[in-house]
PDB file of N, CA and C in Angstrom:
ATOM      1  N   UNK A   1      -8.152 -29.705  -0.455  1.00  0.00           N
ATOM      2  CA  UNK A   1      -8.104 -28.885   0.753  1.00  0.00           C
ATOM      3  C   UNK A   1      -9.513 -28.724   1.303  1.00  0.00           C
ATOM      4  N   UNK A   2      -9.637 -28.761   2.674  1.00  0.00           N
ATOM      5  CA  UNK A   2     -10.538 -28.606   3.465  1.00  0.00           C
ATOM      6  C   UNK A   2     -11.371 -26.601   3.421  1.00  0.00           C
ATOM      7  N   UNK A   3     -12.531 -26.760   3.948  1.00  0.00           N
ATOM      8  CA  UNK A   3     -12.390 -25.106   3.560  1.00  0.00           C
ATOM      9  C   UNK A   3     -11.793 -24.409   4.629  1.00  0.00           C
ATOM     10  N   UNK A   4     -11.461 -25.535   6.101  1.00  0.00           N
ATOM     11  CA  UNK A   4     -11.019 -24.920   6.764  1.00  0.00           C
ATOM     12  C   UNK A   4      -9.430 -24.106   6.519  1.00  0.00           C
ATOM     13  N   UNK A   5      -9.077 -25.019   5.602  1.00  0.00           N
ATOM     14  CA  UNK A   5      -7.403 -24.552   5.163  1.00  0.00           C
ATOM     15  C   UNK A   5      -7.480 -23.207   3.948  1.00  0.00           C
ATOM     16  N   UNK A   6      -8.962 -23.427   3.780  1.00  0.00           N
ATOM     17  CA  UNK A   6      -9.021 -22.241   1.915  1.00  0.00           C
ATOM     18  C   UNK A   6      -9.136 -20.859   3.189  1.00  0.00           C
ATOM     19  N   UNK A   7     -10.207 -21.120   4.167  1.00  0.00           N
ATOM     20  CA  UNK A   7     -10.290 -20.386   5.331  1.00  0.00           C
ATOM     21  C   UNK A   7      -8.634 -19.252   5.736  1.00  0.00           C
ATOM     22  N   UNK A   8      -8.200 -20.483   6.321  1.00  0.00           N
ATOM     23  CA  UNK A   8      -7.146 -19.801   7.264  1.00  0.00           C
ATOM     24  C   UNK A   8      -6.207 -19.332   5.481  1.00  0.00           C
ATOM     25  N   UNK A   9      -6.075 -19.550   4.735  1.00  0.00           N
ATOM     26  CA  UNK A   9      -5.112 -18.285   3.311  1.00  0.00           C
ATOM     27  C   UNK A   9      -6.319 -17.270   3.429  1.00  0.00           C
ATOM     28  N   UNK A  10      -7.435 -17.523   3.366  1.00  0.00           N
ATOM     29  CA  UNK A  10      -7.726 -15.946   3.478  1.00  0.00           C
ATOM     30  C   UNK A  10      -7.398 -15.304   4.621  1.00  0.00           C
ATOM     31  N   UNK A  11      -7.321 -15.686   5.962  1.00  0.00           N
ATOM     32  CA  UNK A  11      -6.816 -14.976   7.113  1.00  0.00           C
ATOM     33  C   UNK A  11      -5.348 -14.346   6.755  1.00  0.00           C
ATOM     34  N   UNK A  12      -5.131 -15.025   6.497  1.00  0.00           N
ATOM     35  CA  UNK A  12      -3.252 -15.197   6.624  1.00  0.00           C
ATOM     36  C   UNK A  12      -3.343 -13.697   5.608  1.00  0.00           C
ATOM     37  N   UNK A  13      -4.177 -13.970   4.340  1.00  0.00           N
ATOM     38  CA  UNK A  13      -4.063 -12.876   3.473  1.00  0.00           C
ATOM     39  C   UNK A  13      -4.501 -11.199   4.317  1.00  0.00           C
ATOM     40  N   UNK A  14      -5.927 -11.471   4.853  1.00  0.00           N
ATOM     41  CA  UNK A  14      -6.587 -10.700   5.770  1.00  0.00           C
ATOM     42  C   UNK A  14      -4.997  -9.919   6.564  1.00  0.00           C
ATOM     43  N   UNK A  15      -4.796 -10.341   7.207  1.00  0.00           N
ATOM     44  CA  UNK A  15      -3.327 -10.533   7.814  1.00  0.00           C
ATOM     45  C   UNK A  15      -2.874  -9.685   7.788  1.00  0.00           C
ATOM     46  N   UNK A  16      -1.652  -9.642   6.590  1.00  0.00           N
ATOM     47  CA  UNK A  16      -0.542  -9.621   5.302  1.00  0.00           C
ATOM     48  C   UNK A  16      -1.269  -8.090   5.250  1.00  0.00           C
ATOM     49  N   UNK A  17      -2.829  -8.130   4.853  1.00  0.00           N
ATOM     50  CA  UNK A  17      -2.997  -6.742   4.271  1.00  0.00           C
ATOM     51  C   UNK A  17      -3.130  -5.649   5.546  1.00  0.00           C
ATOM     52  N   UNK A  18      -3.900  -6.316   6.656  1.00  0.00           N
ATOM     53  CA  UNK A  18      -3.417  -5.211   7.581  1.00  0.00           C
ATOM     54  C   UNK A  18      -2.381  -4.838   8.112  1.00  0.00           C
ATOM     55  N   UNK A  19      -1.207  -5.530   7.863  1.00  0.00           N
ATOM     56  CA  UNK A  19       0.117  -5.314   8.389  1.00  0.00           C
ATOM     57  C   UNK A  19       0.786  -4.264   7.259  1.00  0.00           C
ATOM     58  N   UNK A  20       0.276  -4.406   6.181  1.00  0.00           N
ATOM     59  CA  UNK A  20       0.749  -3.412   5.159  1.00  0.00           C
ATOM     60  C   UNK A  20       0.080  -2.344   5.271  1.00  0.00           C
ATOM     61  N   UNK A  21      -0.791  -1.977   5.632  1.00  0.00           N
ATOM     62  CA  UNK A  21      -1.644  -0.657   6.272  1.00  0.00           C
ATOM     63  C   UNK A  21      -0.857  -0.248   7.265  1.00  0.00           C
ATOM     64  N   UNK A  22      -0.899  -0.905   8.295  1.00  0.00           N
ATOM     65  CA  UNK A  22       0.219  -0.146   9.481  1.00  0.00           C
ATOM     66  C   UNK A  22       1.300   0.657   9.263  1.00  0.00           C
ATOM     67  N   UNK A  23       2.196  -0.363   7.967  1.00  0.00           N
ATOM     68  CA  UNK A  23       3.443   0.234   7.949  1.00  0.00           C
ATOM     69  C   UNK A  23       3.673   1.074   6.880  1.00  0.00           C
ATOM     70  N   UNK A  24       2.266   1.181   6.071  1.00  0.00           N
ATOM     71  CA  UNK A  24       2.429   1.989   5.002  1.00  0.00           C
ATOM     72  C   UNK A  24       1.887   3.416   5.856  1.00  0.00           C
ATOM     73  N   UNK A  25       1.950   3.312   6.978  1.00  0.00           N
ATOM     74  CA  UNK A  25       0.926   4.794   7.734  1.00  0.00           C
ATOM     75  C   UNK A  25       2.378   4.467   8.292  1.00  0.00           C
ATOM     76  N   UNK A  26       3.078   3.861   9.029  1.00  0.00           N
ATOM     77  CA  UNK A  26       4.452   4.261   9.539  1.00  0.00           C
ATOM     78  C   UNK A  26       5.335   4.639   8.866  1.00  0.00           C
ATOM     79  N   UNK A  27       4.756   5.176   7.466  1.00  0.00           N
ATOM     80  CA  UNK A  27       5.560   5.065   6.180  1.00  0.00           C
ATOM     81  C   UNK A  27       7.383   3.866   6.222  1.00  0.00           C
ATOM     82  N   UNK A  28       7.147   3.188   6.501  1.00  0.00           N
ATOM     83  CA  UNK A  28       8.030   2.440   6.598  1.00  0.00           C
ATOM     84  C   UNK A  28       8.031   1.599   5.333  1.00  0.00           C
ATOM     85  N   UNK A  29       8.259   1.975   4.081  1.00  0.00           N
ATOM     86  CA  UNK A  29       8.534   1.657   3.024  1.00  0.00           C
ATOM     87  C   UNK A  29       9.233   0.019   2.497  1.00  0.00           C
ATOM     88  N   UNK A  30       9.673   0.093   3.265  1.00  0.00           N
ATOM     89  CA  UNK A  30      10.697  -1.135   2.659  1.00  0.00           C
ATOM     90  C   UNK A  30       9.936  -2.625   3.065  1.00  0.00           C
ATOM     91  N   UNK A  31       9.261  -2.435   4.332  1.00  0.00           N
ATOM     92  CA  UNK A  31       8.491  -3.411   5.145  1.00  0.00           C
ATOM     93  C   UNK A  31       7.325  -3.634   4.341  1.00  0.00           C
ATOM     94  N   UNK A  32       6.551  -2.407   3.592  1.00  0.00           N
ATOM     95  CA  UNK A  32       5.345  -2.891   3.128  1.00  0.00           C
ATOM     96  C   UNK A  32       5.352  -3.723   2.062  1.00  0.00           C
ATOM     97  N   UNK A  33       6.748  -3.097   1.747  1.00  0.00           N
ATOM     98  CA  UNK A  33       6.799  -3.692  -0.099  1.00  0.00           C
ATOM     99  C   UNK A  33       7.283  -5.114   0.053  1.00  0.00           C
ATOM    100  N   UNK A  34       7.767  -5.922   1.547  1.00  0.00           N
ATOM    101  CA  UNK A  34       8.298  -6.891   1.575  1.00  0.00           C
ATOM    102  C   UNK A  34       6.954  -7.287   1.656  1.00  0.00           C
ATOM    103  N   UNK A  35       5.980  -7.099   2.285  1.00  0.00           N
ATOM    104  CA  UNK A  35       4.662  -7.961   2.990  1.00  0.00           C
ATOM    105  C   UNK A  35       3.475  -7.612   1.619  1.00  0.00           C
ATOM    106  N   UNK A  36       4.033  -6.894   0.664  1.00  0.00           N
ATOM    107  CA  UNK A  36       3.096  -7.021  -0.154  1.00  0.00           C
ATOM    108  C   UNK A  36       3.765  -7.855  -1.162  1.00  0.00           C
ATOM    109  N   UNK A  37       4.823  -8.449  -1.174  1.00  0.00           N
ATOM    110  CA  UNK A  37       5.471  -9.719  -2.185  1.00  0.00           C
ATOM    111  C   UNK A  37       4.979 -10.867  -1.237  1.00  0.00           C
ATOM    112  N   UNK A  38       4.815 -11.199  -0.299  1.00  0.00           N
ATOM    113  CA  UNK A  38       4.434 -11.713   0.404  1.00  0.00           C
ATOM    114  C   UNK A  38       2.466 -12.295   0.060  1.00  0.00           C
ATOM    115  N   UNK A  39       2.197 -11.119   0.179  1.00  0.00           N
ATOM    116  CA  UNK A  39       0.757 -11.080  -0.019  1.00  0.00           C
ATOM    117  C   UNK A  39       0.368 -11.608  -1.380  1.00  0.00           C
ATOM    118  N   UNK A  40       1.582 -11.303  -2.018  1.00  0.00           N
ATOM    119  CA  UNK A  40       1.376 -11.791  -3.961  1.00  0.00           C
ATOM    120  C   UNK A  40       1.374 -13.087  -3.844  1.00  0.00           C
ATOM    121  N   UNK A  41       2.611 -13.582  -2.979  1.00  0.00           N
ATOM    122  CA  UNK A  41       2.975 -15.293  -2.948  1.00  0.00           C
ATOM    123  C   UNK A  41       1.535 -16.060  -2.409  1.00  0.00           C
ATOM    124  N   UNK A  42       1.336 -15.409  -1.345  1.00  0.00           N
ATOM    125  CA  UNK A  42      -0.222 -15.839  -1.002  1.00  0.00           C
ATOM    126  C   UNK A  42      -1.863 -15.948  -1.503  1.00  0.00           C
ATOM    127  N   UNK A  43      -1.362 -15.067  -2.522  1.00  0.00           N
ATOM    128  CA  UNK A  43      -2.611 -15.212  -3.732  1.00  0.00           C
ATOM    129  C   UNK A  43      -2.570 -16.142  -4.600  1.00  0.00           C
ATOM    130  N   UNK A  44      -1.293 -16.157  -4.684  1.00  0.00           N
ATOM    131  CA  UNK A  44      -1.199 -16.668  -6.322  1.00  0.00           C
ATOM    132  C   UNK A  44      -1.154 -18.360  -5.052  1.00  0.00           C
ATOM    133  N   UNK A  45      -0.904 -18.789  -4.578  1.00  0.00           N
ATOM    134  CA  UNK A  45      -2.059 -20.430  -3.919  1.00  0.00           C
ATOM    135  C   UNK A  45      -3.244 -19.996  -3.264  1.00  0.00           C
ATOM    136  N   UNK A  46      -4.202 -18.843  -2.829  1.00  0.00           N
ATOM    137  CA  UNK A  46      -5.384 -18.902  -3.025  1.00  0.00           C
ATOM    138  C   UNK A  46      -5.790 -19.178  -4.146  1.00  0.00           C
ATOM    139  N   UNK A  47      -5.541 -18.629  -5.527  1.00  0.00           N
ATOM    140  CA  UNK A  47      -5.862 -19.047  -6.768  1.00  0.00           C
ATOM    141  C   UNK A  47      -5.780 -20.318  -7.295  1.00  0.00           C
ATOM    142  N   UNK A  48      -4.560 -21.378  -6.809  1.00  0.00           N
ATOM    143  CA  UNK A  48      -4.697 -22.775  -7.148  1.00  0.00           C
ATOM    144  C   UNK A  48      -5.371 -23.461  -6.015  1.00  0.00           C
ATOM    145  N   UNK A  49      -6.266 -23.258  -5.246  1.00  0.00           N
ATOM    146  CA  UNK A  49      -6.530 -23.728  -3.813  1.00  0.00           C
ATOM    147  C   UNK A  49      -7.990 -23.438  -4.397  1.00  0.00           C
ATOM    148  N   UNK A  50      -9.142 -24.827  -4.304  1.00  0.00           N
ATOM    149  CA  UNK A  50     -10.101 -25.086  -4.807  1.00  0.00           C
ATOM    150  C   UNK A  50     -11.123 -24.065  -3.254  1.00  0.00           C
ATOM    151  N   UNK A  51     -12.226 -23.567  -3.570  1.00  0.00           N
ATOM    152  CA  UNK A  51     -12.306 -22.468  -2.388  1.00  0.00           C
ATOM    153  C   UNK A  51     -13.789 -23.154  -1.861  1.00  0.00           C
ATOM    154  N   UNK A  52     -14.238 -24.481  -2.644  1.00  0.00           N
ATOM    155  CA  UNK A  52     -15.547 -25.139  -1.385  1.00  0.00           C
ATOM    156  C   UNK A  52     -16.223 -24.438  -0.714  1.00  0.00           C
ATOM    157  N   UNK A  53     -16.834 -23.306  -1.674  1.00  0.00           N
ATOM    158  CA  UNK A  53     -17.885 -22.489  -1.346  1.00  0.00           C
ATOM    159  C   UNK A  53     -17.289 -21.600   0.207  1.00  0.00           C
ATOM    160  N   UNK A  54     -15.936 -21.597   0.295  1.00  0.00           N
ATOM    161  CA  UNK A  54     -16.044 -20.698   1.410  1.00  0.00           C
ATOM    162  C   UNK A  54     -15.816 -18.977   0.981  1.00  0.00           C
ATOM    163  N   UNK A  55     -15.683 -18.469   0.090  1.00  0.00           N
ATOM    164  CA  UNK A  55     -16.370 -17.617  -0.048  1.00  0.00           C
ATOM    165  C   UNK A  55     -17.442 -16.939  -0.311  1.00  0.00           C
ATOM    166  N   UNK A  56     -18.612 -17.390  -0.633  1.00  0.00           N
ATOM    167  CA  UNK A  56     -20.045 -17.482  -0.285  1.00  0.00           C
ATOM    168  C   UNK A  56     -20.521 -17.742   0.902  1.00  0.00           C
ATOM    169  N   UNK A  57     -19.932 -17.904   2.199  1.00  0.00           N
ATOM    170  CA  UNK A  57     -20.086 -18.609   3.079  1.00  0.00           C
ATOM    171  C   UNK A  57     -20.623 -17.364   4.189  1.00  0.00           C
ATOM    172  N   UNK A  58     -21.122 -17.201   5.012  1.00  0.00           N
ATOM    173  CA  UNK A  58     -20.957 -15.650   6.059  1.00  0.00           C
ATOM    174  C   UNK A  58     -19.994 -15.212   6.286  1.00  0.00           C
ATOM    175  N   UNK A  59     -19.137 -16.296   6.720  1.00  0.00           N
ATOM    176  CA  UNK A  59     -17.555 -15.948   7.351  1.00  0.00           C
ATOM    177  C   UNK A  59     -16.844 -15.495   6.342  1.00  0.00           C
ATOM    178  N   UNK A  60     -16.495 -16.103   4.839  1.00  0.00           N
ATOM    179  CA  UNK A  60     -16.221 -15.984   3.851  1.00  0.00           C
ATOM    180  C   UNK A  60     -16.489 -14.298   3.517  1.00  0.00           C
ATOM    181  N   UNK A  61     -17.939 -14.044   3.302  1.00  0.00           N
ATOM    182  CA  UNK A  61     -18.247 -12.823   3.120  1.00  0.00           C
ATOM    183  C   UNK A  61     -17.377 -11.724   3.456  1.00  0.00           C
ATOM    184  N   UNK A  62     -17.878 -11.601   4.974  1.00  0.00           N
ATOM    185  CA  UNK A  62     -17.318 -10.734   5.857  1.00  0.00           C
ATOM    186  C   UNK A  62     -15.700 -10.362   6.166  1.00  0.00           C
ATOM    187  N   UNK A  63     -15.284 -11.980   5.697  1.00  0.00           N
ATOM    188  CA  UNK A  63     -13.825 -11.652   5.999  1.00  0.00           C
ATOM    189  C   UNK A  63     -13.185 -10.787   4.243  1.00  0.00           C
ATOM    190  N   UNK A  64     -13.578 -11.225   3.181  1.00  0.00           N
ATOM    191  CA  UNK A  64     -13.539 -10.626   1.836  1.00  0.00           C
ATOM    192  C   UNK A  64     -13.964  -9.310   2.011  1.00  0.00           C
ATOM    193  N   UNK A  65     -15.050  -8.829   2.469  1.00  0.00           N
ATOM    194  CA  UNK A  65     -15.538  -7.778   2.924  1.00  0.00           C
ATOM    195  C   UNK A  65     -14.236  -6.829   3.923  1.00  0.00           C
ATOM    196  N   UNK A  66     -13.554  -7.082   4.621  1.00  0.00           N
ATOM    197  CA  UNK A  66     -12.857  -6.731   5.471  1.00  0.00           C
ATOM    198  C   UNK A  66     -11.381  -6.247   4.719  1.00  0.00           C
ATOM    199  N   UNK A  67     -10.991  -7.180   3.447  1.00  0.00           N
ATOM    200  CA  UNK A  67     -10.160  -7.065   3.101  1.00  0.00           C
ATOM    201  C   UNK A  67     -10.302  -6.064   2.405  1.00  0.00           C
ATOM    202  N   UNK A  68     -11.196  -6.339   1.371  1.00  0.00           N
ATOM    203  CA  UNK A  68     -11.740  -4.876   0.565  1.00  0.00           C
ATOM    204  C   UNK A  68     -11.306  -3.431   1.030  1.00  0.00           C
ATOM    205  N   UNK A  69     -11.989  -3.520   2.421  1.00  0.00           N
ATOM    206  CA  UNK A  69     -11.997  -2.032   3.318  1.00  0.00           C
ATOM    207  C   UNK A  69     -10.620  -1.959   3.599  1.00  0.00           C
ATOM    208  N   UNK A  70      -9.545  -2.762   3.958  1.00  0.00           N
ATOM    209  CA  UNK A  70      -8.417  -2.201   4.039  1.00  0.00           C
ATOM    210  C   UNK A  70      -8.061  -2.226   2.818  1.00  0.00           C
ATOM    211  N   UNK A  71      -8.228  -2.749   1.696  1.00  0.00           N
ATOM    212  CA  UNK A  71      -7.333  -2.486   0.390  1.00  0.00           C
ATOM    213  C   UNK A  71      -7.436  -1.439   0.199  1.00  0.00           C
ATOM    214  N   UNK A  72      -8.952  -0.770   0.267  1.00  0.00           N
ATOM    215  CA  UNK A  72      -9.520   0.813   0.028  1.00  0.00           C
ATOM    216  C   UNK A  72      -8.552   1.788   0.550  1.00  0.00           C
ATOM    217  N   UNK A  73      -8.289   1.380   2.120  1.00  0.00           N
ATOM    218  CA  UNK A  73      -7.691   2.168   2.902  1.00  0.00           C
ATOM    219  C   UNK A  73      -6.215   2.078   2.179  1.00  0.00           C
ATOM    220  N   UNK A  74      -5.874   1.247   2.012  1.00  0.00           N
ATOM    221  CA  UNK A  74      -4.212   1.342   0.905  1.00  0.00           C
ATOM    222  C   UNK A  74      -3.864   2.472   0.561  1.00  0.00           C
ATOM    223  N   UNK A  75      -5.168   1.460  -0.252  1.00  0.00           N
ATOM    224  CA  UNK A  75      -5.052   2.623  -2.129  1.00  0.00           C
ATOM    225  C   UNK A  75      -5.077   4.063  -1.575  1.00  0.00           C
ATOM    226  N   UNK A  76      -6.261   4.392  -0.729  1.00  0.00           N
ATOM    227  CA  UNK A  76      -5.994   5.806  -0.345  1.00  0.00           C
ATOM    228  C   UNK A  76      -5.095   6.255   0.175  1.00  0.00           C
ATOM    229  N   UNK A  77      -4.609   5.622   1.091  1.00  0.00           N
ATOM    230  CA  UNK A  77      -2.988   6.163   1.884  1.00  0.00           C
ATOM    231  C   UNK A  77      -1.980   6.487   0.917  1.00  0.00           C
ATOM    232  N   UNK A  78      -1.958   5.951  -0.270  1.00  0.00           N
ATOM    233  CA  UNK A  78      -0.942   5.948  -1.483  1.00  0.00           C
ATOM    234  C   UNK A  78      -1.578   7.138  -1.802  1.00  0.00           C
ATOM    235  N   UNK A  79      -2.562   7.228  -2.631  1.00  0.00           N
ATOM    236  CA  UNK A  79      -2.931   8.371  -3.271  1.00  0.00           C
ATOM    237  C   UNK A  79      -2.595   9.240  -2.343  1.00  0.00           C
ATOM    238  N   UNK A  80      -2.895   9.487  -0.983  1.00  0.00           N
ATOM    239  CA  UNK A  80      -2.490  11.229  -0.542  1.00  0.00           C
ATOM    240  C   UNK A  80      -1.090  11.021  -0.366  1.00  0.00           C
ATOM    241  N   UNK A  81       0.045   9.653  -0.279  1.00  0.00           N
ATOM    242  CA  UNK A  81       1.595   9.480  -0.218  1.00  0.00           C
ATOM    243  C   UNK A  81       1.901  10.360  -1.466  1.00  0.00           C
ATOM    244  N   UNK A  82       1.116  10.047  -2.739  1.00  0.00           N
ATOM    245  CA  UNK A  82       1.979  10.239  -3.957  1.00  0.00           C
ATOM    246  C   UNK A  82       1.416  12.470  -3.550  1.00  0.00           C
ATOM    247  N   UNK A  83       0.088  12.518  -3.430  1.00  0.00           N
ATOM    248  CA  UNK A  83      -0.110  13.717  -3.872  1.00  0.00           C
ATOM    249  C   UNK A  83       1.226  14.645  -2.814  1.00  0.00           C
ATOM    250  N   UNK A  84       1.378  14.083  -1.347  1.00  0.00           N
ATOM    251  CA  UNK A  84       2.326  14.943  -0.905  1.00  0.00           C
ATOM    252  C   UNK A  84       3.505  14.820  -1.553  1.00  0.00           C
ATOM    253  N   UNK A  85       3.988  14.074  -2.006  1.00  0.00           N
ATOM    254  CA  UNK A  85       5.161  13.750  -2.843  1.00  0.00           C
ATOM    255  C   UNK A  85       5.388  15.023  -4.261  1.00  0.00           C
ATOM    256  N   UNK A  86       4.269  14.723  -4.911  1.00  0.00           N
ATOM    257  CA  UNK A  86       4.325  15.394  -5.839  1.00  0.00           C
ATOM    258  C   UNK A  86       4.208  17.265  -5.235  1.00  0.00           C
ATOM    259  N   UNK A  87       3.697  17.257  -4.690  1.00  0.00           N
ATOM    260  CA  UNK A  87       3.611  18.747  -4.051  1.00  0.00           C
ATOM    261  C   UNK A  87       4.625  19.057  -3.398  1.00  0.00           C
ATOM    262  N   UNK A  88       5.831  18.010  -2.702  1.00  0.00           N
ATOM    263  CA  UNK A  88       6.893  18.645  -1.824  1.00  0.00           C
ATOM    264  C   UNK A  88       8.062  18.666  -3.327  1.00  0.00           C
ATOM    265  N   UNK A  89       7.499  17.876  -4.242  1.00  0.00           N
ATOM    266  CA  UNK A  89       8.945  18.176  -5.657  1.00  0.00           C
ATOM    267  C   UNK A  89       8.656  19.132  -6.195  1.00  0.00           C
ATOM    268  N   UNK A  90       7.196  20.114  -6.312  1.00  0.00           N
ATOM    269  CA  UNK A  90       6.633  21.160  -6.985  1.00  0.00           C
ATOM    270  C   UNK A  90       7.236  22.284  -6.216  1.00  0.00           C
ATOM    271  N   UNK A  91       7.274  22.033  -5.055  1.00  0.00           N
ATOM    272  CA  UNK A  91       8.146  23.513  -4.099  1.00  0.00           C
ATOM    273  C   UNK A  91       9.677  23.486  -4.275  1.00  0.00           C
ATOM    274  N   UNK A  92      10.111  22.016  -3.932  1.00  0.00           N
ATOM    275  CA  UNK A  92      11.522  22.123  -4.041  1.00  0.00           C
ATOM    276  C   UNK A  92      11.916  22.396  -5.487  1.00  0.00           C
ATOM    277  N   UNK A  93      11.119  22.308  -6.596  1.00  0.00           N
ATOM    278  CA  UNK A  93      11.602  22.599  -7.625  1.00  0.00           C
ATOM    279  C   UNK A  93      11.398  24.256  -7.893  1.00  0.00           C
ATOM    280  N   UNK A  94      10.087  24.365  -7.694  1.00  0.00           N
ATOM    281  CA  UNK A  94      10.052  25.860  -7.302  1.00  0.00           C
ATOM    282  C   UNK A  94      11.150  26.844  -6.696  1.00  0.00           C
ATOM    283  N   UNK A  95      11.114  26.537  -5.914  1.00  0.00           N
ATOM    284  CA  UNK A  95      12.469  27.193  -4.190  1.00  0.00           C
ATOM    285  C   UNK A  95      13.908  27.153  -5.442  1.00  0.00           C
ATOM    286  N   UNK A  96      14.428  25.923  -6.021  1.00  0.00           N
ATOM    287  CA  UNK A  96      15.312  25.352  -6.721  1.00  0.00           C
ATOM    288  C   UNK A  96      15.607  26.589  -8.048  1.00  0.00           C
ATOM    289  N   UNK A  97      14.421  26.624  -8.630  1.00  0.00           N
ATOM    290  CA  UNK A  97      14.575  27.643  -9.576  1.00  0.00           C
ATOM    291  C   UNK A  97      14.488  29.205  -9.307  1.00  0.00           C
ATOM    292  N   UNK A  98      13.967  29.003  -7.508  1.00  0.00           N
ATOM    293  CA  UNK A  98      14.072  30.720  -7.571  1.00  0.00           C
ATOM    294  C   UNK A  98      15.444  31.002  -6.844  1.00  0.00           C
ATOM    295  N   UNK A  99      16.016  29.980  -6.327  1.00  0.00           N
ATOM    296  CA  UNK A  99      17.660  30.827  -5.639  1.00  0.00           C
ATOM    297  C   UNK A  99      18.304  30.596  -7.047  1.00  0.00           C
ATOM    298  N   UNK A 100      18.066  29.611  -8.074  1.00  0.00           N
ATOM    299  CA  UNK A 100      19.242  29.491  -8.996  1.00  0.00           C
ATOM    300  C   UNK A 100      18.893  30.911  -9.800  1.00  0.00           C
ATOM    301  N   UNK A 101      18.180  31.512 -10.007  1.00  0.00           N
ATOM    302  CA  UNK A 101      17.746  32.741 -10.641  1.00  0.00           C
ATOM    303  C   UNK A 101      18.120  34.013  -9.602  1.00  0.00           C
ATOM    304  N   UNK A 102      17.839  34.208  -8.507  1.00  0.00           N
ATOM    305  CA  UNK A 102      18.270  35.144  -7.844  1.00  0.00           C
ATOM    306  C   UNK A 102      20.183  34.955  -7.562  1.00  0.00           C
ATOM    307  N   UNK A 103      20.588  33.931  -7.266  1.00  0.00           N
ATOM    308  CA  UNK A 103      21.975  33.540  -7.418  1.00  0.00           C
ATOM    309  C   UNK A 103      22.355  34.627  -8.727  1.00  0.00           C
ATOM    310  N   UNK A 104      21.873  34.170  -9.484  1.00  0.00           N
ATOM    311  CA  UNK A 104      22.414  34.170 -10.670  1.00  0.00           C
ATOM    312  C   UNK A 104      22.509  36.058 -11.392  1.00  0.00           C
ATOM    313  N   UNK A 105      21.261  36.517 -10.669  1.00  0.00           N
ATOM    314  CA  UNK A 105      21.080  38.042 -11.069  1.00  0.00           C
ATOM    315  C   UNK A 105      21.874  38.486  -9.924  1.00  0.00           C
ATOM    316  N   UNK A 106      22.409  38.521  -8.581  1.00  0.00           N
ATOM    317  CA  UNK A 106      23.312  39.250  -7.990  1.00  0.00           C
ATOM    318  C   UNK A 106      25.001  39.502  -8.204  1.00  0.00           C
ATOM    319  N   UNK A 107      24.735  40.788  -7.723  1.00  0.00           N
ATOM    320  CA  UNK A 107      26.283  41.254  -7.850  1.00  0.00           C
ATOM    321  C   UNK A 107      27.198  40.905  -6.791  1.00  0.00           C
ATOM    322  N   UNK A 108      28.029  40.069  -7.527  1.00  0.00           N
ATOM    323  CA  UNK A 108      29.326  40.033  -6.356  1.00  0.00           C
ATOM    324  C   UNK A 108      29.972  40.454  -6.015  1.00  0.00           C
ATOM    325  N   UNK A 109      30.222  41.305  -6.625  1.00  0.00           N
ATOM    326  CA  UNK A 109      31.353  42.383  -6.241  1.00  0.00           C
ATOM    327  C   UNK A 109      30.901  43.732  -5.473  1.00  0.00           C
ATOM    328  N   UNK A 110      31.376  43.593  -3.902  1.00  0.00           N
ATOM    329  CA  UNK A 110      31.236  44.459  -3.152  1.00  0.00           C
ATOM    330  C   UNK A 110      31.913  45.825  -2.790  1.00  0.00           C
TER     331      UNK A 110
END
């Protein structure tokens, strides 16, 4: 392969990962997880795809560089996904145990 072709899988990857940023902020769940099997299929032939110094390259750099910053941005969007997650099951479990307890201490009979 040419580096122009090792080139355009990193775009394509470049890509793949900003499209999974979008829809992981549209929380649109089902889409990211398709474009991040996607993104797997696309690594795993960057990895057999000989890379002719185009990542050392400027363009190379910058575009690796680019990916980085949105992976960052991912990972973080997940981390505050999971922390609201975990904080909206800490109330509903909360809320959950205080009507089943107040339920439970009232008198029914009027």
């Amino acid at each position: 392969m040419t580096e122009k072709a090792v080139q355009t899988l990193w775009q394509d990857y470049h890509f793949l990962t900003k499209e999974m940023l979008k829809f992981l902020t549209k929380q649109d769940m089902e889409l990211f997880y398709h474009l991040m099997n996607q993104r797997e299929r696309l690594q795993t032939l960057i990895e057999k795809t000989p890379d002719d110094g185009f990542k050392v390259s400027p363009a190379g750099r910058n575009l690796l560089r680019e990916i980085r910053q949105d992976s960052q941005a991912i990972i973080d969007t997940m981390q505050i996904r999971m922390g609201s997650s975990k904080r909206q099951h800490q109330v509903s479990k909360a809320y959950g145990a205080a009507s089943t307890t107040a339920v439970s201490q009232m008198n029914l009979k009027r």
